[in-house]
PDB file of N, CA and C in Angstrom:
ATOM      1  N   UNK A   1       1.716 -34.990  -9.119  1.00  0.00           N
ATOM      2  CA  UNK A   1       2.232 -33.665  -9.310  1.00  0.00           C
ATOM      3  C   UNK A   1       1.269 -32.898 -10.209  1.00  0.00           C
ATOM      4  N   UNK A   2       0.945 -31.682  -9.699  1.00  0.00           N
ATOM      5  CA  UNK A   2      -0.002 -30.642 -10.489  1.00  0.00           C
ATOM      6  C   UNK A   2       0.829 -30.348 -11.177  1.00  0.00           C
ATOM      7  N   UNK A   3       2.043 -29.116 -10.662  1.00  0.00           N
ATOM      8  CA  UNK A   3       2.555 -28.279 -11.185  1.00  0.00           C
ATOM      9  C   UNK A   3       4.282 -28.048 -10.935  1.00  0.00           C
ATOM     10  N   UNK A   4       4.769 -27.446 -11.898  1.00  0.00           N
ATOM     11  CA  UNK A   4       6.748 -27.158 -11.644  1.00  0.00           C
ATOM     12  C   UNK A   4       7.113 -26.080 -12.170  1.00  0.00           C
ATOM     13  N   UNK A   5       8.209 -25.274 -11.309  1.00  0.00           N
ATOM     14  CA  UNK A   5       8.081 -24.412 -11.780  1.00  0.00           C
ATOM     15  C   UNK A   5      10.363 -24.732 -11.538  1.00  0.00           C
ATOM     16  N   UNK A   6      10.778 -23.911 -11.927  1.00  0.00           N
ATOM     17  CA  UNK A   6      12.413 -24.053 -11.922  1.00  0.00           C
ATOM     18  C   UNK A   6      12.778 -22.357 -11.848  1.00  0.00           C
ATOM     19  N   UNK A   7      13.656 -22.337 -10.799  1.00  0.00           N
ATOM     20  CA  UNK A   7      14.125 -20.537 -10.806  1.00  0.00           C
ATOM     21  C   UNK A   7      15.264 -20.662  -9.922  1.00  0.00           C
ATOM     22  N   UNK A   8      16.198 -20.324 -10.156  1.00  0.00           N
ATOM     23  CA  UNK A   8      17.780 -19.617 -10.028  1.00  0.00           C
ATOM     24  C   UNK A   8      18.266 -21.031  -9.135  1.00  0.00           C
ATOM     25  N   UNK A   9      17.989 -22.096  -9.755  1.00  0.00           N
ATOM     26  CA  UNK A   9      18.017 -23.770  -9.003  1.00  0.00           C
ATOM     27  C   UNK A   9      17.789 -24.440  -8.167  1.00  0.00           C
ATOM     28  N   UNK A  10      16.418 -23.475  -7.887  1.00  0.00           N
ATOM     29  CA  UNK A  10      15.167 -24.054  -6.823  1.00  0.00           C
ATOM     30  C   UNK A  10      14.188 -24.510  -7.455  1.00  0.00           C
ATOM     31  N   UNK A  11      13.788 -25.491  -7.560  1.00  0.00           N
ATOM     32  CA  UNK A  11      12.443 -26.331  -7.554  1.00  0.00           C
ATOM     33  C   UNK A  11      11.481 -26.370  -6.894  1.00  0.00           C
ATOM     34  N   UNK A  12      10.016 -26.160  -7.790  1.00  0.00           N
ATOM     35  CA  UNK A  12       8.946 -25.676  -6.545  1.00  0.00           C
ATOM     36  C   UNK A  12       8.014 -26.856  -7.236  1.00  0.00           C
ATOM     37  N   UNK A  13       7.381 -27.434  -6.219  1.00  0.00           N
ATOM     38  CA  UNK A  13       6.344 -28.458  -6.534  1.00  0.00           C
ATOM     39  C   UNK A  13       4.780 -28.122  -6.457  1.00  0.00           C
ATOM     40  N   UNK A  14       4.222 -28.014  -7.297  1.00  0.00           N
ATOM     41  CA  UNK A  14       2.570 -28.125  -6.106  1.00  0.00           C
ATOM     42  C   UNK A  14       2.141 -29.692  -6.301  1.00  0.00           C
ATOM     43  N   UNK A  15       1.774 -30.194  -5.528  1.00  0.00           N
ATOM     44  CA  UNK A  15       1.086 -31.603  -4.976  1.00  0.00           C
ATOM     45  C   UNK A  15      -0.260 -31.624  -5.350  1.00  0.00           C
ATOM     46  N   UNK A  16      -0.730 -33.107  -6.001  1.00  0.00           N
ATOM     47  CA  UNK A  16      -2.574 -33.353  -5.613  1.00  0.00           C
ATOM     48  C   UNK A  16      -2.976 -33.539  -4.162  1.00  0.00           C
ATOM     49  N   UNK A  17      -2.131 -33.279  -3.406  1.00  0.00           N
ATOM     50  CA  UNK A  17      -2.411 -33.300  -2.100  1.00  0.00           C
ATOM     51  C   UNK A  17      -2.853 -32.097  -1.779  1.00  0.00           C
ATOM     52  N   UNK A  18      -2.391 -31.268  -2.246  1.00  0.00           N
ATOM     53  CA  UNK A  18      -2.659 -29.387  -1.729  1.00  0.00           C
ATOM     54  C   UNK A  18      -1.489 -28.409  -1.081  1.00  0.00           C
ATOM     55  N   UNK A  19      -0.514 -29.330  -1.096  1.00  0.00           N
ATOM     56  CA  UNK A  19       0.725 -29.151  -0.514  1.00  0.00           C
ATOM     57  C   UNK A  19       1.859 -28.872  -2.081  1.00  0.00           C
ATOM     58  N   UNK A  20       2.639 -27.224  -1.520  1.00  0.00           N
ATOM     59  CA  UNK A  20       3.961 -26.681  -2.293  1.00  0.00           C
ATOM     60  C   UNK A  20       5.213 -26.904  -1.592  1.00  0.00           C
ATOM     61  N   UNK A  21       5.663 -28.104  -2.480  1.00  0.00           N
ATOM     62  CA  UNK A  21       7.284 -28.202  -1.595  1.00  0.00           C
ATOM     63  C   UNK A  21       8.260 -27.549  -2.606  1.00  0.00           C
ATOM     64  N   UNK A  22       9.245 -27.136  -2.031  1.00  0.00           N
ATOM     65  CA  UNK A  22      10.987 -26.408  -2.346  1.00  0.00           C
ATOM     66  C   UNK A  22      11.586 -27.166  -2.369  1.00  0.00           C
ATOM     67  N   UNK A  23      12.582 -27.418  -3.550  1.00  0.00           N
ATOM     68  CA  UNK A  23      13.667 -28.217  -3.478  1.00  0.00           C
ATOM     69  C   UNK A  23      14.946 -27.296  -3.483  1.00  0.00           C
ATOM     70  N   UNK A  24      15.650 -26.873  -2.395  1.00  0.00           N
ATOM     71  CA  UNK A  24      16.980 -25.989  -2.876  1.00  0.00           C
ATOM     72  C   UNK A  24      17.643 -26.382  -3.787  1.00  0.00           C
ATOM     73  N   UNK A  25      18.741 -25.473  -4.370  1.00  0.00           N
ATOM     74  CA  UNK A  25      19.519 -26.230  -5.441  1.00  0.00           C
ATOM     75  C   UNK A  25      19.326 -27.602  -5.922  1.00  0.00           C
ATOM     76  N   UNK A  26      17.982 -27.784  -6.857  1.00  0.00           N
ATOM     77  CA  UNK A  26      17.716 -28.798  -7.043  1.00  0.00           C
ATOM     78  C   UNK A  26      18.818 -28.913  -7.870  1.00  0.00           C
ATOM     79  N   UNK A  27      19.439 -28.609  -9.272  1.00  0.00           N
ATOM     80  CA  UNK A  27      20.052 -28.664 -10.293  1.00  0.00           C
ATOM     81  C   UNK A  27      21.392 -29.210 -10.060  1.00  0.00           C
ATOM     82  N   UNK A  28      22.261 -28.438  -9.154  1.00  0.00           N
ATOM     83  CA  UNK A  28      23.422 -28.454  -8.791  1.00  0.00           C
ATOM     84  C   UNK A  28      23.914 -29.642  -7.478  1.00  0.00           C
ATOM     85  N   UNK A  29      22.862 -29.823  -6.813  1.00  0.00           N
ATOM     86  CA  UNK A  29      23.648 -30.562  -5.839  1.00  0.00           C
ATOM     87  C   UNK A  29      23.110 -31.640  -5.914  1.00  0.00           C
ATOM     88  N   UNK A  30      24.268 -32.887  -5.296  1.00  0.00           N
ATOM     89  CA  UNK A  30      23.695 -33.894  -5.522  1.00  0.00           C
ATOM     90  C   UNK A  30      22.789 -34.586  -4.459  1.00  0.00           C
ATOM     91  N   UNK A  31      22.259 -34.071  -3.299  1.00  0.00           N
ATOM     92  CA  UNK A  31      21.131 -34.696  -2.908  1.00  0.00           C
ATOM     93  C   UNK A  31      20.414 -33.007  -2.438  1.00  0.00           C
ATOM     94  N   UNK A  32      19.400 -32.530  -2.459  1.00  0.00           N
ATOM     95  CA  UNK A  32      18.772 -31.316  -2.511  1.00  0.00           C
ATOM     96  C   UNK A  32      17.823 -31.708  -0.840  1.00  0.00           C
ATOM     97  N   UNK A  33      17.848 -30.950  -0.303  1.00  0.00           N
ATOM     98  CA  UNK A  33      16.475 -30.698   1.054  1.00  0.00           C
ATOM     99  C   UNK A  33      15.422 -30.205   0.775  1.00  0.00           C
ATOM    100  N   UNK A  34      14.170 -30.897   0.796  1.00  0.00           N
ATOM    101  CA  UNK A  34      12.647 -30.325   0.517  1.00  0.00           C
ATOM    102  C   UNK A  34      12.604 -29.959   1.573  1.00  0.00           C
ATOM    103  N   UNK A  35      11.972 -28.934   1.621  1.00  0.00           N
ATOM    104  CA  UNK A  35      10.698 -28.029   1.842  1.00  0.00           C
ATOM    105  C   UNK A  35       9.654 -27.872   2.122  1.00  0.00           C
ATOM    106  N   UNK A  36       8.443 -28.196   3.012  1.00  0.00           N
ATOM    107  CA  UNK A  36       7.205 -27.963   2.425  1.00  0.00           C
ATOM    108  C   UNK A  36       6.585 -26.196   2.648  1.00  0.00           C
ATOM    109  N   UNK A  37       6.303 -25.648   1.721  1.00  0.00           N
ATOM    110  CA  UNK A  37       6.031 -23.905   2.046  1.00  0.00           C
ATOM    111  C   UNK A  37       4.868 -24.282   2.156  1.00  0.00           C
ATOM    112  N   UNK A  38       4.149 -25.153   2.012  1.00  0.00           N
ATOM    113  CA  UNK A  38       2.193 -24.608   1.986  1.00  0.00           C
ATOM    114  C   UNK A  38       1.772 -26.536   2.049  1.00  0.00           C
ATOM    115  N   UNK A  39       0.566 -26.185   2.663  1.00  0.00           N
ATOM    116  CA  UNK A  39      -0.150 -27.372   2.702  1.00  0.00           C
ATOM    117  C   UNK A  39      -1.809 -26.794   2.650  1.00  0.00           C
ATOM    118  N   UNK A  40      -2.723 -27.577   1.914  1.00  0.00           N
ATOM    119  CA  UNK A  40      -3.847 -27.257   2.326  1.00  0.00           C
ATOM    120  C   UNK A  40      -5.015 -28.178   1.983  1.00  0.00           C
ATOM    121  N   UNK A  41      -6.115 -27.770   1.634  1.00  0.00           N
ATOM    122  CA  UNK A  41      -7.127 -28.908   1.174  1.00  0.00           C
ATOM    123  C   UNK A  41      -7.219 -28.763   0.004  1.00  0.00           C
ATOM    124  N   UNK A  42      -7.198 -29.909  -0.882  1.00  0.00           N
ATOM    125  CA  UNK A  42      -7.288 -29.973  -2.502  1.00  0.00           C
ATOM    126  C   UNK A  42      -8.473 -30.826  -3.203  1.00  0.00           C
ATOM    127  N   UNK A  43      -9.470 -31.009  -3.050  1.00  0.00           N
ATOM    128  CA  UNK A  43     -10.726 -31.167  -3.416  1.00  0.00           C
ATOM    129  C   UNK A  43     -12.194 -31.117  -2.919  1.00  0.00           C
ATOM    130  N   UNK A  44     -12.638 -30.417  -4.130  1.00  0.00           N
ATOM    131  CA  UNK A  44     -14.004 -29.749  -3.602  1.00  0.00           C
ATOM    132  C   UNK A  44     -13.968 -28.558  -2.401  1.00  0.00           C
ATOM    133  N   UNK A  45     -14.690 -28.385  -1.816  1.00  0.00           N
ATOM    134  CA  UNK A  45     -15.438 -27.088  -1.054  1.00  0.00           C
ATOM    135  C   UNK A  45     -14.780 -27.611   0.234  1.00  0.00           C
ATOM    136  N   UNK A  46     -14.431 -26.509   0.760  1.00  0.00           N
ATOM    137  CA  UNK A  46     -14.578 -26.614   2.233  1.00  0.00           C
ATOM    138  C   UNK A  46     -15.521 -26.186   3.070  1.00  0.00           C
ATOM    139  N   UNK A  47     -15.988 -27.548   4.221  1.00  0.00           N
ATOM    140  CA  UNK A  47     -16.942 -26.988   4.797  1.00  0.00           C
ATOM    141  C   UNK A  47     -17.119 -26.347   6.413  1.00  0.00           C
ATOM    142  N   UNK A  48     -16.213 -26.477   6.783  1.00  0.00           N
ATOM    143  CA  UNK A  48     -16.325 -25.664   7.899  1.00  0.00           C
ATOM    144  C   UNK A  48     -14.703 -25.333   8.839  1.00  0.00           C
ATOM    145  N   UNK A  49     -15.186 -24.037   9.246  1.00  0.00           N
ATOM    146  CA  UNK A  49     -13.831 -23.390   9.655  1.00  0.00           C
ATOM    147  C   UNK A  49     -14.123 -22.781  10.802  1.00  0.00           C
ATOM    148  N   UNK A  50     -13.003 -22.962  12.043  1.00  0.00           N
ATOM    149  CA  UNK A  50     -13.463 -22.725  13.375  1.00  0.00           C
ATOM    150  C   UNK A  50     -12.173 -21.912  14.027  1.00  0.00           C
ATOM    151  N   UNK A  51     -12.010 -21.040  15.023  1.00  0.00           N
ATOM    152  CA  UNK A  51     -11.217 -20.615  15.597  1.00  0.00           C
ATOM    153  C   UNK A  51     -10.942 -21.550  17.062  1.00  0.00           C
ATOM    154  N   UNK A  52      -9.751 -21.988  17.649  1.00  0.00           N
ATOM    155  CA  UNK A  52      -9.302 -22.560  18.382  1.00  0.00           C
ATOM    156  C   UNK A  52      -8.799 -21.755  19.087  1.00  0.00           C
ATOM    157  N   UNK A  53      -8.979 -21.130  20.556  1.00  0.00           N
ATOM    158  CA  UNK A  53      -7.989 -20.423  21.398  1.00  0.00           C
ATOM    159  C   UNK A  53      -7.550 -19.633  20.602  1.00  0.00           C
ATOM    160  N   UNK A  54      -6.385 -18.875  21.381  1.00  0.00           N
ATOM    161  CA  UNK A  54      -5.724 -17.753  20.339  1.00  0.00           C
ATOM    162  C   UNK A  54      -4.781 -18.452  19.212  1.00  0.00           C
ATOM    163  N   UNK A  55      -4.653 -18.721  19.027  1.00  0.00           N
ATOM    164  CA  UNK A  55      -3.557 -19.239  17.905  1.00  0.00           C
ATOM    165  C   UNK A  55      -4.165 -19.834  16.560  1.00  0.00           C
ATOM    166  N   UNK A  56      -4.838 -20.858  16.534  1.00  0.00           N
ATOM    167  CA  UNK A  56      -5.105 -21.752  15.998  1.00  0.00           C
ATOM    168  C   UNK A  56      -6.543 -21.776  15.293  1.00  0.00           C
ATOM    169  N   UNK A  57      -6.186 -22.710  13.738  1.00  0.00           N
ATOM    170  CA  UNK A  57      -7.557 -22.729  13.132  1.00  0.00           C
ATOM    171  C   UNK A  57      -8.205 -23.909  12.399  1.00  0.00           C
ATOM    172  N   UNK A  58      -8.583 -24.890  12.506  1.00  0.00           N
ATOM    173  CA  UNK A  58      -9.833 -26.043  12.612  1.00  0.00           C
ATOM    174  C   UNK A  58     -10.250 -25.608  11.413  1.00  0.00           C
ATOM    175  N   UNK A  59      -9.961 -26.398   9.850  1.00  0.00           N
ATOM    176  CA  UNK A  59     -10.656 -26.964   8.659  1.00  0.00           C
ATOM    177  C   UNK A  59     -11.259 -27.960   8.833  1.00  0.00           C
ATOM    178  N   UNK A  60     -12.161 -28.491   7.784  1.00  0.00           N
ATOM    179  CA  UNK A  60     -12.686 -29.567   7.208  1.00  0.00           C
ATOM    180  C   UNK A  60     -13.410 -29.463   6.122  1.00  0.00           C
ATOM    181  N   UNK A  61     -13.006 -30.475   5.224  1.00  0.00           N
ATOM    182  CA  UNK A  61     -13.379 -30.315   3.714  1.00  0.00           C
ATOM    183  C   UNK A  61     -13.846 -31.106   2.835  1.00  0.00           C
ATOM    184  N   UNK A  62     -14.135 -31.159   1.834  1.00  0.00           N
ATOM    185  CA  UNK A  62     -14.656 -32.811   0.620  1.00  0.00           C
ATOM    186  C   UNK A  62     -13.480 -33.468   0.459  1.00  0.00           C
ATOM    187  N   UNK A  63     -12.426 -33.299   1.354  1.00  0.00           N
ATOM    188  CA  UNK A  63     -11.003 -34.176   0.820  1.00  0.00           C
ATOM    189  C   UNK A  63     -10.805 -34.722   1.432  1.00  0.00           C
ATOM    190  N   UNK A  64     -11.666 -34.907   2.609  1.00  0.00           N
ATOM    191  CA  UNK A  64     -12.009 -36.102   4.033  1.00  0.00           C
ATOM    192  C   UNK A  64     -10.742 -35.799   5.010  1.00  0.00           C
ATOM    193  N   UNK A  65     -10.604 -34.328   4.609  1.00  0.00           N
ATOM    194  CA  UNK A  65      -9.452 -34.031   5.849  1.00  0.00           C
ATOM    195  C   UNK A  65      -9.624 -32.802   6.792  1.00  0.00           C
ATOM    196  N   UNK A  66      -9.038 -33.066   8.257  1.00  0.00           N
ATOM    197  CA  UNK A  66      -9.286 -32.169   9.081  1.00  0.00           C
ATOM    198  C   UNK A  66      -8.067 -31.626   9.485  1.00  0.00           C
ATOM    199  N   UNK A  67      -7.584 -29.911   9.409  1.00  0.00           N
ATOM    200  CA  UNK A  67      -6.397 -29.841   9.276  1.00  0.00           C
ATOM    201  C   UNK A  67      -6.888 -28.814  10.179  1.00  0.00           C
ATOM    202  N   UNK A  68      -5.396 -28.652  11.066  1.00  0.00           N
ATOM    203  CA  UNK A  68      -5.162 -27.547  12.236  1.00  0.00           C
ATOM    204  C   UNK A  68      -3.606 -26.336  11.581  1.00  0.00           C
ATOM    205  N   UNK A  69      -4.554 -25.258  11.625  1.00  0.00           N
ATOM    206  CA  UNK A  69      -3.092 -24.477  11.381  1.00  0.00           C
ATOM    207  C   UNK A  69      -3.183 -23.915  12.389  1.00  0.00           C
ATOM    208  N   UNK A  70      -2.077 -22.967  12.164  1.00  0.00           N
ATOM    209  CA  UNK A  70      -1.461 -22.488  13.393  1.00  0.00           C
ATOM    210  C   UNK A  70      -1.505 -21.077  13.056  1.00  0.00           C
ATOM    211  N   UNK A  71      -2.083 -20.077  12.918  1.00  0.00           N
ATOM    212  CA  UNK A  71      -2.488 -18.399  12.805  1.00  0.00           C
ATOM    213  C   UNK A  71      -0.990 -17.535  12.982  1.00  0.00           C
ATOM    214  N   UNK A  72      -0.529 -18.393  13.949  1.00  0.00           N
ATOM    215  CA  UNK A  72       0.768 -17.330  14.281  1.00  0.00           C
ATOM    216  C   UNK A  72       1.813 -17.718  13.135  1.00  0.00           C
ATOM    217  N   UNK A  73       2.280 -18.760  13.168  1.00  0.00           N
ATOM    218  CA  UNK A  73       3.610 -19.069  12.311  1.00  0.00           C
ATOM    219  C   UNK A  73       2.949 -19.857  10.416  1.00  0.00           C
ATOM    220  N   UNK A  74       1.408 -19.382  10.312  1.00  0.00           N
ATOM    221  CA  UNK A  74       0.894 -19.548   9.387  1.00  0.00           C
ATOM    222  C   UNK A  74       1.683 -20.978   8.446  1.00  0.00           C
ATOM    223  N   UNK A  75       1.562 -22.526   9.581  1.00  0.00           N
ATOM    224  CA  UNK A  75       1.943 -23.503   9.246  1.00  0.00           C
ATOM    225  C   UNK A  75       0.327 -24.578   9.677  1.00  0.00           C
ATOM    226  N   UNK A  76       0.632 -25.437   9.030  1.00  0.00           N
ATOM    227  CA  UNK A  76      -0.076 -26.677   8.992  1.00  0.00           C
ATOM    228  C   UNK A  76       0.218 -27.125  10.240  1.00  0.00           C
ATOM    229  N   UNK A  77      -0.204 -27.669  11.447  1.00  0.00           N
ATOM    230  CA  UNK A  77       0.478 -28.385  12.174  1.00  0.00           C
ATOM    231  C   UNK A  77       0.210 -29.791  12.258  1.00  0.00           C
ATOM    232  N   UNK A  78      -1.445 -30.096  12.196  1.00  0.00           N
ATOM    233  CA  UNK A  78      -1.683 -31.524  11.904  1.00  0.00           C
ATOM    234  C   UNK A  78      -2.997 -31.767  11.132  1.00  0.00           C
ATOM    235  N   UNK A  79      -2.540 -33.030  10.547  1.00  0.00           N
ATOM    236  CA  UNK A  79      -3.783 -33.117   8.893  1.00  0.00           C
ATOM    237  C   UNK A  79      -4.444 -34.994   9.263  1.00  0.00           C
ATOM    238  N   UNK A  80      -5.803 -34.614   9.520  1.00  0.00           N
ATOM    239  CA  UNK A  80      -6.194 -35.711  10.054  1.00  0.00           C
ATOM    240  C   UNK A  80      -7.084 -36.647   9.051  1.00  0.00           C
ATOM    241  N   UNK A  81      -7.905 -37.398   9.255  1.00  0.00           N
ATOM    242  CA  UNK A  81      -8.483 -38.341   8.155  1.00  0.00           C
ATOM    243  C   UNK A  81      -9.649 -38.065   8.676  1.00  0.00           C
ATOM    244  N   UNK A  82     -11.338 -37.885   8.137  1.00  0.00           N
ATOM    245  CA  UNK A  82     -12.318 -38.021   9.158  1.00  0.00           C
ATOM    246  C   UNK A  82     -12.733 -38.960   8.865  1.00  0.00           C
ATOM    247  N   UNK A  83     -12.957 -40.004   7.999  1.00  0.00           N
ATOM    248  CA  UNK A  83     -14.065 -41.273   7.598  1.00  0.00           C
ATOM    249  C   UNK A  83     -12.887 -42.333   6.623  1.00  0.00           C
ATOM    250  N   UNK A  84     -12.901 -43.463   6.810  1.00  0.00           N
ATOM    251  CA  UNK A  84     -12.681 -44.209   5.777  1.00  0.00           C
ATOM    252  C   UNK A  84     -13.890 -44.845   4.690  1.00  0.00           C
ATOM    253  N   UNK A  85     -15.238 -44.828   5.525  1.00  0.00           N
ATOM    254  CA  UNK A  85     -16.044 -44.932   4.521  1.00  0.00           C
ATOM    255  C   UNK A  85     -16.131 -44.076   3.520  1.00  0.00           C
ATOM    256  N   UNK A  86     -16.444 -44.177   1.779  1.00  0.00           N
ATOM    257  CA  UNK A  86     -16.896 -43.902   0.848  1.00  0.00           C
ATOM    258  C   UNK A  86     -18.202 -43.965   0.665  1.00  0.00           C
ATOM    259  N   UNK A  87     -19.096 -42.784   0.653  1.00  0.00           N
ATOM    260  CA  UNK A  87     -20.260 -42.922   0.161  1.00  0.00           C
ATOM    261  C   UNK A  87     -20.514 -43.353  -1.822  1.00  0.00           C
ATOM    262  N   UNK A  88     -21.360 -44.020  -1.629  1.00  0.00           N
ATOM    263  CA  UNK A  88     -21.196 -44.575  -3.048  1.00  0.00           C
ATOM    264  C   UNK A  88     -22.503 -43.433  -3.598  1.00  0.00           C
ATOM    265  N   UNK A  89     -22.289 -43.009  -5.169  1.00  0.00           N
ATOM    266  CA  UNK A  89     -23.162 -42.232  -5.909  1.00  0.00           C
ATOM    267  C   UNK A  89     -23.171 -41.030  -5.627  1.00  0.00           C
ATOM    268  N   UNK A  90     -21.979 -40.450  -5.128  1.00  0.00           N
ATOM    269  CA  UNK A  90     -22.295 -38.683  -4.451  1.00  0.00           C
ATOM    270  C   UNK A  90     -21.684 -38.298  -5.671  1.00  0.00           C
ATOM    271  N   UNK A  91     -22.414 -36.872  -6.381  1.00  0.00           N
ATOM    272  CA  UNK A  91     -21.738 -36.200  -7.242  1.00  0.00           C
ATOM    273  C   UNK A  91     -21.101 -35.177  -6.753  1.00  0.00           C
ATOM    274  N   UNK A  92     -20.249 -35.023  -7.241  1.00  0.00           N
ATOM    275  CA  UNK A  92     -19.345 -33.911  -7.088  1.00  0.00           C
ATOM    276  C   UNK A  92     -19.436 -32.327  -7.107  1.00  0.00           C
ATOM    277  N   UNK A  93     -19.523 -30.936  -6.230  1.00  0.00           N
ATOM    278  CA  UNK A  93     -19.855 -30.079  -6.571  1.00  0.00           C
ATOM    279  C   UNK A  93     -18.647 -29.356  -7.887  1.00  0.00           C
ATOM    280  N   UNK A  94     -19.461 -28.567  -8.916  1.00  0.00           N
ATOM    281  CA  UNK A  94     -18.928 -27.948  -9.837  1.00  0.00           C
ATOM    282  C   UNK A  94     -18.444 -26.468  -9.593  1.00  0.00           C
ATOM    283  N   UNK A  95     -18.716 -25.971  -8.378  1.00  0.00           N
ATOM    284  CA  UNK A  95     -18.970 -24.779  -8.015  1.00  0.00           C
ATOM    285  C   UNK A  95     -18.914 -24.705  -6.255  1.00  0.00           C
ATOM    286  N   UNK A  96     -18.020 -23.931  -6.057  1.00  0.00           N
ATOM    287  CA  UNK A  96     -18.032 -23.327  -4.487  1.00  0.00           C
ATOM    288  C   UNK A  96     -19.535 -22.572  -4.692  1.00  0.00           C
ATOM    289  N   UNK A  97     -20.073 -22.895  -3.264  1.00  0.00           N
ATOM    290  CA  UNK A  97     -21.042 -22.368  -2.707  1.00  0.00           C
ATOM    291  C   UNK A  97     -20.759 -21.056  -2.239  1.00  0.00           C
ATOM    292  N   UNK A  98     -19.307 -20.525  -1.861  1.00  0.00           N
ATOM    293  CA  UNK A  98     -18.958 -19.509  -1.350  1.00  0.00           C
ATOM    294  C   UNK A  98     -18.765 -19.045  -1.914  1.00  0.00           C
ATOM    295  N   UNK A  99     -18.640 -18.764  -3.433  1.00  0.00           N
ATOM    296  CA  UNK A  99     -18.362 -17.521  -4.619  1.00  0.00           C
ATOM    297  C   UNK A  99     -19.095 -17.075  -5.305  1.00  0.00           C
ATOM    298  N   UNK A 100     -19.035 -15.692  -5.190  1.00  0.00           N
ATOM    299  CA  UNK A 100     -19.823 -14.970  -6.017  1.00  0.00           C
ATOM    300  C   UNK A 100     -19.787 -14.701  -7.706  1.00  0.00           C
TER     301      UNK A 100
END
């Protein structure tokens, strides 16, 4: 867990995954329904982004994941793995390449 936030007895999560889940009435009831409002990539840079047909949009990132959203209903639809190998000795960037 990154982050929590608590408001009118909803519970909001952000994840080291990259993902914000909702807990309704977390406070009050005794078993609550998550949520997930957001999913995305959570370490390092992303490196490439592609348009799919009309709908759809093709990530990949330093978090060894390849994720498909969906443009129209602005959801995640599927979050893939690209490598199980680990390169050994890679440093880490400190800085997006994409910001000014």
């Amino acid at each position: 867990m990154r982050s929590i936030d608590l408001f009118n007895g909803n519970l909001l999560v952000g994840l080291k995954n990259g993902s914000i889940v909702e807990y309704h009435n977390a406070i009050e009831a005794e078993e609550t329904k998550e949520h997930t409002l957001m999913q995305s990539h959570f370490e390092g840079e992303l490196w490439g982004i592609t348009v799919v047909g009309q709908s759809h949009i093709l990530t990949v990132g330093d978090d060894n994941r390849i994720m498909l959203f969906n443009a129209e209903t602005h959801t995640c639809e599927r979050i893939g793995k690209i490598s199980d190998h680990k390169p050994k000795n890679v440093a880490k960037a400190k800085a997006s390449t994409a910001s000014s």
